[in-house]
Every structure is written in C-alpha cells, then in structure tokens.
C-alpha atoms as a PDB file:
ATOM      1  CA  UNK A   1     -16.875  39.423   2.749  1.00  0.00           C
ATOM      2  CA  UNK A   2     -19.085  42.411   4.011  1.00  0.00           C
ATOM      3  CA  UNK A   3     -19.166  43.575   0.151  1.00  0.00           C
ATOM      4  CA  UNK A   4     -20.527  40.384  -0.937  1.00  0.00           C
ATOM      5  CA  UNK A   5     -22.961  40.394   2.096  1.00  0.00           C
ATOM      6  CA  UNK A   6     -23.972  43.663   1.180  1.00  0.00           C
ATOM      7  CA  UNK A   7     -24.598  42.758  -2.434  1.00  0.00           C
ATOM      8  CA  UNK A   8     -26.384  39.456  -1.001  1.00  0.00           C
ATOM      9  CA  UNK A   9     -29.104  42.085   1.378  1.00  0.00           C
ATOM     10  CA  UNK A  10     -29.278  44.394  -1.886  1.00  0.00           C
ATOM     11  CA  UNK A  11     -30.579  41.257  -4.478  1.00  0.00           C
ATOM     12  CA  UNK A  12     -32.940  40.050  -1.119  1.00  0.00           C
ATOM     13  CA  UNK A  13     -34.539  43.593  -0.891  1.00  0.00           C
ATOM     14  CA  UNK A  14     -34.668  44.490  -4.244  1.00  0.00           C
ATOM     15  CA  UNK A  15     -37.621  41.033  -4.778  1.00  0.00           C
ATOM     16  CA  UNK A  16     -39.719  43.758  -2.859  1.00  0.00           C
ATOM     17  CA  UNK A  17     -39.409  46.912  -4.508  1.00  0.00           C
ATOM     18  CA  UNK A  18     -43.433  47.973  -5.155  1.00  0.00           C
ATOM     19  CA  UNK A  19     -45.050  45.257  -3.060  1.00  0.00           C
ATOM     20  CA  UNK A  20     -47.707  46.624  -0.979  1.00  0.00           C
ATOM     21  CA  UNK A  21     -47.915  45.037   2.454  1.00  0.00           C
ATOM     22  CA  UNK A  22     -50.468  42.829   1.550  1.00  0.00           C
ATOM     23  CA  UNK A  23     -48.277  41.328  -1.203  1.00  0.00           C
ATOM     24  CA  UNK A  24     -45.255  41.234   1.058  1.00  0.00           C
ATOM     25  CA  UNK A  25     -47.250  39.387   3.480  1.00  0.00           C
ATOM     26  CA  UNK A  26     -48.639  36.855   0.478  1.00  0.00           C
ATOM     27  CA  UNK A  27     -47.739  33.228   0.515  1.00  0.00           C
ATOM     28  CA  UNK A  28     -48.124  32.756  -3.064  1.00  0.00           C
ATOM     29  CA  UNK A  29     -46.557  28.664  -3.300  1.00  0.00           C
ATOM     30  CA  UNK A  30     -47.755  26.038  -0.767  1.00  0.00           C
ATOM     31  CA  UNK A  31     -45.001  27.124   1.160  1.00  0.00           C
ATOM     32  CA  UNK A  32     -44.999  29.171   4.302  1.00  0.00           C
ATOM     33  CA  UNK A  33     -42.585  31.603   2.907  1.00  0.00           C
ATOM     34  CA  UNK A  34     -43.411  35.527   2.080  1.00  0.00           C
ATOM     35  CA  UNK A  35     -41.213  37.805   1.263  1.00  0.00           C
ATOM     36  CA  UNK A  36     -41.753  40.276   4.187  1.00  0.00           C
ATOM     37  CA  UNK A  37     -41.321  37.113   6.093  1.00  0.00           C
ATOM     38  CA  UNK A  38     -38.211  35.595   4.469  1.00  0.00           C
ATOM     39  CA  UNK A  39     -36.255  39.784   5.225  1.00  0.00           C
ATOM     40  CA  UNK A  40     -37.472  39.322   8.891  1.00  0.00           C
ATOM     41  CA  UNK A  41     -36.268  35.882   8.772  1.00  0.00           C
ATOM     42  CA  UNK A  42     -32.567  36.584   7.143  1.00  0.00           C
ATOM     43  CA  UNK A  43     -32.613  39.710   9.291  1.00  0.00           C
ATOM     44  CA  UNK A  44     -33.085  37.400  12.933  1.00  0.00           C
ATOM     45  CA  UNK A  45     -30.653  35.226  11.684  1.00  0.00           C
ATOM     46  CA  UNK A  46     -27.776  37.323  10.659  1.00  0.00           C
ATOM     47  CA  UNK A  47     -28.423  39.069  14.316  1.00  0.00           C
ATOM     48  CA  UNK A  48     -28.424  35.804  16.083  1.00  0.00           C
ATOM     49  CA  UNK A  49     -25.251  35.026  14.332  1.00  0.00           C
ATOM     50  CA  UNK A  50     -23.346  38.495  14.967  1.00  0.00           C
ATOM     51  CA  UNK A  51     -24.455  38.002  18.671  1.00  0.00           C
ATOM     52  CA  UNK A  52     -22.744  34.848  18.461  1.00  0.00           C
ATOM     53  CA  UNK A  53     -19.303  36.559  17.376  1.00  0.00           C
ATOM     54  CA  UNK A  54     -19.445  38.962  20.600  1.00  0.00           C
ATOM     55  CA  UNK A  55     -21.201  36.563  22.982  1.00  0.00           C
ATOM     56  CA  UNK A  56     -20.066  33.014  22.055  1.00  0.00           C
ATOM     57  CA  UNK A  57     -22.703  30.356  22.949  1.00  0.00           C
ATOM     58  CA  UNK A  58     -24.809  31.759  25.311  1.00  0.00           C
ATOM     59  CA  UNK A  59     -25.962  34.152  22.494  1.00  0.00           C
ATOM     60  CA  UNK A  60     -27.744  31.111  21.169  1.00  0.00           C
ATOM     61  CA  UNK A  61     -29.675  29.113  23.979  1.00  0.00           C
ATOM     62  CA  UNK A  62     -31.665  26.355  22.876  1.00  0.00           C
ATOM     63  CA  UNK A  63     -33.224  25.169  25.644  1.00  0.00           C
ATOM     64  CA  UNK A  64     -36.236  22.945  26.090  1.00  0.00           C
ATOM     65  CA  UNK A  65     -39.300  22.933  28.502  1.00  0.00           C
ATOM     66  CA  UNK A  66     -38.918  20.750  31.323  1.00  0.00           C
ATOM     67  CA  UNK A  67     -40.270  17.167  30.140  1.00  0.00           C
ATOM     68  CA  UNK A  68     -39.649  17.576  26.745  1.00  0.00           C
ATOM     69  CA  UNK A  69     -37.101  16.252  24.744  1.00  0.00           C
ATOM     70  CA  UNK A  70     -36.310  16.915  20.762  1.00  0.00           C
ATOM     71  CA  UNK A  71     -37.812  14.215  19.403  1.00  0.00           C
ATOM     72  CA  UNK A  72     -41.149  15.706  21.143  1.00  0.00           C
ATOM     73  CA  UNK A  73     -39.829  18.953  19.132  1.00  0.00           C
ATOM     74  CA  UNK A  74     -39.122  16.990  15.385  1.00  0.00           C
ATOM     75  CA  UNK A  75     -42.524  14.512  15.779  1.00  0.00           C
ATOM     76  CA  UNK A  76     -44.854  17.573  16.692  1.00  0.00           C
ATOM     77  CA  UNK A  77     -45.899  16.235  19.983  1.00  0.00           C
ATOM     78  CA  UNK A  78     -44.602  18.597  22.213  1.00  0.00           C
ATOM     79  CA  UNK A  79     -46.874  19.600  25.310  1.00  0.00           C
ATOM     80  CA  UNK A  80     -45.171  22.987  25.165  1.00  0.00           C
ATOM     81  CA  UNK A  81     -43.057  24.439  22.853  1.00  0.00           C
ATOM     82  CA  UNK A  82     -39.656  26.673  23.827  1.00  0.00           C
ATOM     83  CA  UNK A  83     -40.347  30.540  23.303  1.00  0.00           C
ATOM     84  CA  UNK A  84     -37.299  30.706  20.531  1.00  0.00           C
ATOM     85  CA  UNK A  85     -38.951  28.051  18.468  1.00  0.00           C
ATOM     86  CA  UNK A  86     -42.035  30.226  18.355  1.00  0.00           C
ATOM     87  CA  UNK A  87     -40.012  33.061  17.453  1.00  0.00           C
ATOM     88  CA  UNK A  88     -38.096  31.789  14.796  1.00  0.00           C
ATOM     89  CA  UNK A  89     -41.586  30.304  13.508  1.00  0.00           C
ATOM     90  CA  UNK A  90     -42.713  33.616  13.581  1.00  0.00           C
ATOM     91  CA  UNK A  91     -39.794  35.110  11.658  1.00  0.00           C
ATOM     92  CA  UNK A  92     -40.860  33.475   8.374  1.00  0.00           C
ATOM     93  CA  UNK A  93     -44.205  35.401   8.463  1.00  0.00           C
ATOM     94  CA  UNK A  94     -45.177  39.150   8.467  1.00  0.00           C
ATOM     95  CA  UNK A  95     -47.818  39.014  11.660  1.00  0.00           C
ATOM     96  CA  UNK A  96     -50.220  41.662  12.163  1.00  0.00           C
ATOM     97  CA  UNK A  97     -49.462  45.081  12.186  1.00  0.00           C
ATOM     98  CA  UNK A  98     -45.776  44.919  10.745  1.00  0.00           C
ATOM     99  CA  UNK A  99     -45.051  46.377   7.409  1.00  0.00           C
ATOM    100  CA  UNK A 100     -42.891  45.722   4.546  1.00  0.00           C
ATOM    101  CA  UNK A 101     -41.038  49.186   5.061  1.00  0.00           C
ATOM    102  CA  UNK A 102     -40.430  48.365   9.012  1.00  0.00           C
ATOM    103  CA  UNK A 103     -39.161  45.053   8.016  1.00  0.00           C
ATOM    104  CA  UNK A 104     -36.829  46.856   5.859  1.00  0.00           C
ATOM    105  CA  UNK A 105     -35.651  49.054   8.129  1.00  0.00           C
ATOM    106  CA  UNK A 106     -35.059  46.703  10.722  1.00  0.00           C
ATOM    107  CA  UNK A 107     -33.075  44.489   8.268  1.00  0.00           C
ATOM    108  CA  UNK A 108     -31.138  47.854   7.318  1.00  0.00           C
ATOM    109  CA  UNK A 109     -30.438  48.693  10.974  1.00  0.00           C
ATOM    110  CA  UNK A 110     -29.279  44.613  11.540  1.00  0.00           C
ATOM    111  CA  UNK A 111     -26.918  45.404   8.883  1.00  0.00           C
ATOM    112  CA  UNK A 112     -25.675  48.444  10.052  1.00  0.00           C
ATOM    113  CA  UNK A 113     -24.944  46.559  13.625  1.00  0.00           C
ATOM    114  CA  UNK A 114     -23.254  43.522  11.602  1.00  0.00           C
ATOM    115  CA  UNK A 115     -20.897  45.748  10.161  1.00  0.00           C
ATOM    116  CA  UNK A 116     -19.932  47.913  13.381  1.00  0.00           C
ATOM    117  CA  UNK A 117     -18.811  44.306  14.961  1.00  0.00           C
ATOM    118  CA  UNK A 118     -17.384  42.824  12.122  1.00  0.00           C
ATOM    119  CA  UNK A 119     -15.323  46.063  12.130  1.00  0.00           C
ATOM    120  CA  UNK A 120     -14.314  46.007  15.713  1.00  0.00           C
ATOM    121  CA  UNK A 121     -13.386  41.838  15.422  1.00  0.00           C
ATOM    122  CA  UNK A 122      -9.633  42.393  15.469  1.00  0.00           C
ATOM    123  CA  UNK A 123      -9.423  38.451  14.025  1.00  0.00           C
ATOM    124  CA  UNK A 124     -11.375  37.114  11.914  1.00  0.00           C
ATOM    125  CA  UNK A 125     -10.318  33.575  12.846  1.00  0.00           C
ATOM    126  CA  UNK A 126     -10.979  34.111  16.571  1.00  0.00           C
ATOM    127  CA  UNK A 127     -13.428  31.252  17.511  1.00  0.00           C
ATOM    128  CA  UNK A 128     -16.602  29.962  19.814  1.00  0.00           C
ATOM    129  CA  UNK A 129     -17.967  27.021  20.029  1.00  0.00           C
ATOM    130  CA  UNK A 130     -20.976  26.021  18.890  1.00  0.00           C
ATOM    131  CA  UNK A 131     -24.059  25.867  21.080  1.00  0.00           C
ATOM    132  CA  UNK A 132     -25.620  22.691  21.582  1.00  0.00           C
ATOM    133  CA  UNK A 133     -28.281  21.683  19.387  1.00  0.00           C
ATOM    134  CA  UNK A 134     -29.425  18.802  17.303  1.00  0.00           C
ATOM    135  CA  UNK A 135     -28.346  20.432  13.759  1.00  0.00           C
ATOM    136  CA  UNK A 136     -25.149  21.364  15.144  1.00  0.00           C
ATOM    137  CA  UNK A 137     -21.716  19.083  15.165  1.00  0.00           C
ATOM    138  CA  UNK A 138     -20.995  17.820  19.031  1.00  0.00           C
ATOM    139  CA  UNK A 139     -17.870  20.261  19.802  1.00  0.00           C
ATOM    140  CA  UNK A 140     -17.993  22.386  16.691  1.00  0.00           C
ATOM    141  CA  UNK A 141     -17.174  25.546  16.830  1.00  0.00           C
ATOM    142  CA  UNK A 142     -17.298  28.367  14.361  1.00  0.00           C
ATOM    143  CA  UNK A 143     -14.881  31.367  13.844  1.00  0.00           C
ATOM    144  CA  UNK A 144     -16.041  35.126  12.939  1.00  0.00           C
ATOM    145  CA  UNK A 145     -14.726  34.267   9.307  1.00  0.00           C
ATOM    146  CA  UNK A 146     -17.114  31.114   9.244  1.00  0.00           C
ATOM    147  CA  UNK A 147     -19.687  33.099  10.922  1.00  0.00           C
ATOM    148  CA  UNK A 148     -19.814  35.309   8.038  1.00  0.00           C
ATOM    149  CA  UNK A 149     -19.468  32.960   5.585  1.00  0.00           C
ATOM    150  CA  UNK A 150     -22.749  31.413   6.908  1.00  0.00           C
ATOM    151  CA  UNK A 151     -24.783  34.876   6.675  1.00  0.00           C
ATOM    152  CA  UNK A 152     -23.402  34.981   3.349  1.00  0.00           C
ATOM    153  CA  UNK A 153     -25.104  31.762   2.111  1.00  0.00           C
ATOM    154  CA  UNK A 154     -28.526  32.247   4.487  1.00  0.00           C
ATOM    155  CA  UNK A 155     -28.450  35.047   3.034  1.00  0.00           C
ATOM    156  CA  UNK A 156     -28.441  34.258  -0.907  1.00  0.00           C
ATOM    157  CA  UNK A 157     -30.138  31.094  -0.681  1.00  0.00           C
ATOM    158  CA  UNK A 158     -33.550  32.929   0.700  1.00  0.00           C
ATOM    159  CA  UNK A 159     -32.610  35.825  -2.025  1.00  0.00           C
ATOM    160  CA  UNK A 160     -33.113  33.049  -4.210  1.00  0.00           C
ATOM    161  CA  UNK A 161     -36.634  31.780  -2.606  1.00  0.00           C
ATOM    162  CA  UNK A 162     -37.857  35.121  -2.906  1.00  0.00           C
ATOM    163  CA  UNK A 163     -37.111  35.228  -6.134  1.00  0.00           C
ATOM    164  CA  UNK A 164     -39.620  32.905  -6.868  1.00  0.00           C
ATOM    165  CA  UNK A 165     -41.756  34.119  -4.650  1.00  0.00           C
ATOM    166  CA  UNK A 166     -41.989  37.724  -6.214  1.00  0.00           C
ATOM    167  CA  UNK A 167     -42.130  36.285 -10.148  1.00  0.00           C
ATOM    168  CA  UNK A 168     -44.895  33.800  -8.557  1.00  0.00           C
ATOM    169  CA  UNK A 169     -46.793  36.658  -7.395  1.00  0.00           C
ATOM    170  CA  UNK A 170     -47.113  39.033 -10.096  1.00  0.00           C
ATOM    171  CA  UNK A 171     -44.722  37.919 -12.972  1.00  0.00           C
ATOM    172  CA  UNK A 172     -41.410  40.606 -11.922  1.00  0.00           C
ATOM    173  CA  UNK A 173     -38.053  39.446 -11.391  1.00  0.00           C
ATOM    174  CA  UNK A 174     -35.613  40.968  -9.385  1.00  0.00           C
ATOM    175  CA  UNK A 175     -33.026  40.888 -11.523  1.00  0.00           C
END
C-alpha cells in the first residue's frame, strides 16, 4: 500500500513540474482548486489521517463555536466559523508568501512521517473510531489498513483534478 501511495504523491507532483509560483497558485476552471493548493491540501489530509492512526479521535476534533450548530456551518450562516474549517479552506489555496517548492517539500516531509508510522503500526487492522462529524457514520471506526486505503484514493482522485488543472493552464499533461 505505501508503494501505491508513493506512486499516487509521484503522478500528484509531477502536474507541477515547471510551474512558476504564480501558475501553481492559478485557478484556471471556475473552481477554487490550484495545484499548489490541491499538494497542500492532499498533504493536510494524509497528516490528519496518520495522526489519526497514532492518536485515535482526538487527532481529529471537530468542534463548533458555542451557538452554532452544522446546519449554520452547511447554509453559510454561521456567526463564527471553527478555526479547522478555516484551515482546511485554506488548504485548497496557495496564500501569500508560500511557494510551490515549500509546498513540495512539506508534502515530501508529510510523506516521509506517513511512512515512519505506518512502519512502526505493528497491525494494520488495529482500529479507532471515528470522530464525530456529520460526513462520518455514527460509531464507525476505521483501521490503519482503511486509513491508508483512504490516503490512497484522496490522494489519486486530486492527482486527477490537477490533471486538468495543469493541461487547462498551459496545454501539458502529466503523463
């Protein structure tokens, strides 16, 4: 599984070879999505989720301001918005100041912590369970082996978005 993860990070990386920042940083559909944003994204959430193999739950809090409920959160109405929503807003975008290259090498050093845990797990089906949250199933719970499994497919699916991204923006595939 960490070979085809690694081959998943490669094809993601590889829709930025030759981008200047700028370009990274370019939302070139009508989507939010960048590339530099959609590494930093996959990079958060592969962290999040290897956090969640040596932490459990608590490695994924969800908590809401005091007054507002999620239905505030889905309808847009919120009066104040939870600091990890912000963040994970934030992932899909390359803000001010951040480069392409320190987005890479955050993503590389993610990877490089991902693979020091995974190799310490002594079984893969050792489980947690889930953390409350709207998107996730009341009393689910996910092992390290389903854990992975879900990096696996974050992973691919947004190398897939950014290859569109990258042959929207200047006609190069990845591939």
């Amino acid at each position: 599984m960490l070979a085809e993860l690694a081959v998943a990070r490669a094809a993601l990386i590889r829709t930025t070879h030759g981008l200047s920042d700028e370009q990274a940083g370019a939302r070139p559909t009508v989507s939010e999505l960048c590339l530099g944003g959609l590494i930093k994204h996959v990079a958060s959430a592969e962290e999040g989720w290897l956090r969640f193999v040596v932490e459990g739950p608590s490695a994924m809090s969800y908590e809401l301001p005091d007054g507002v409920t999620w239905a505030d959160i889905e309808a847009g109405t919120a009066r104040e918005y939870p600091q990890w929503l912000l963040d994970h807003q934030n992932s899909f975008r390359m803000l001010p100041g951040e480069t392409l290259a320190g987005i890479v090498e955050r993503y590389e050093q993610v990877a490089a912590r991902s693979e020091e845990i995974i190799a310490a797990v002594p079984d893969l089906s050792a489980t947690h369970p889930l953390p409350e949250a709207p998107w996730n199933e009341p009393g689910g719970v996910y092992s390290v082996r389903r854990v992975l499994l879900h990096v696996i497919a974050e992973t691919t699916q947004h190398a897939g978005h950014a290859d569109i991204l990258r042959e929207t923006l200047d006609g190069q595939k990845s591939t």
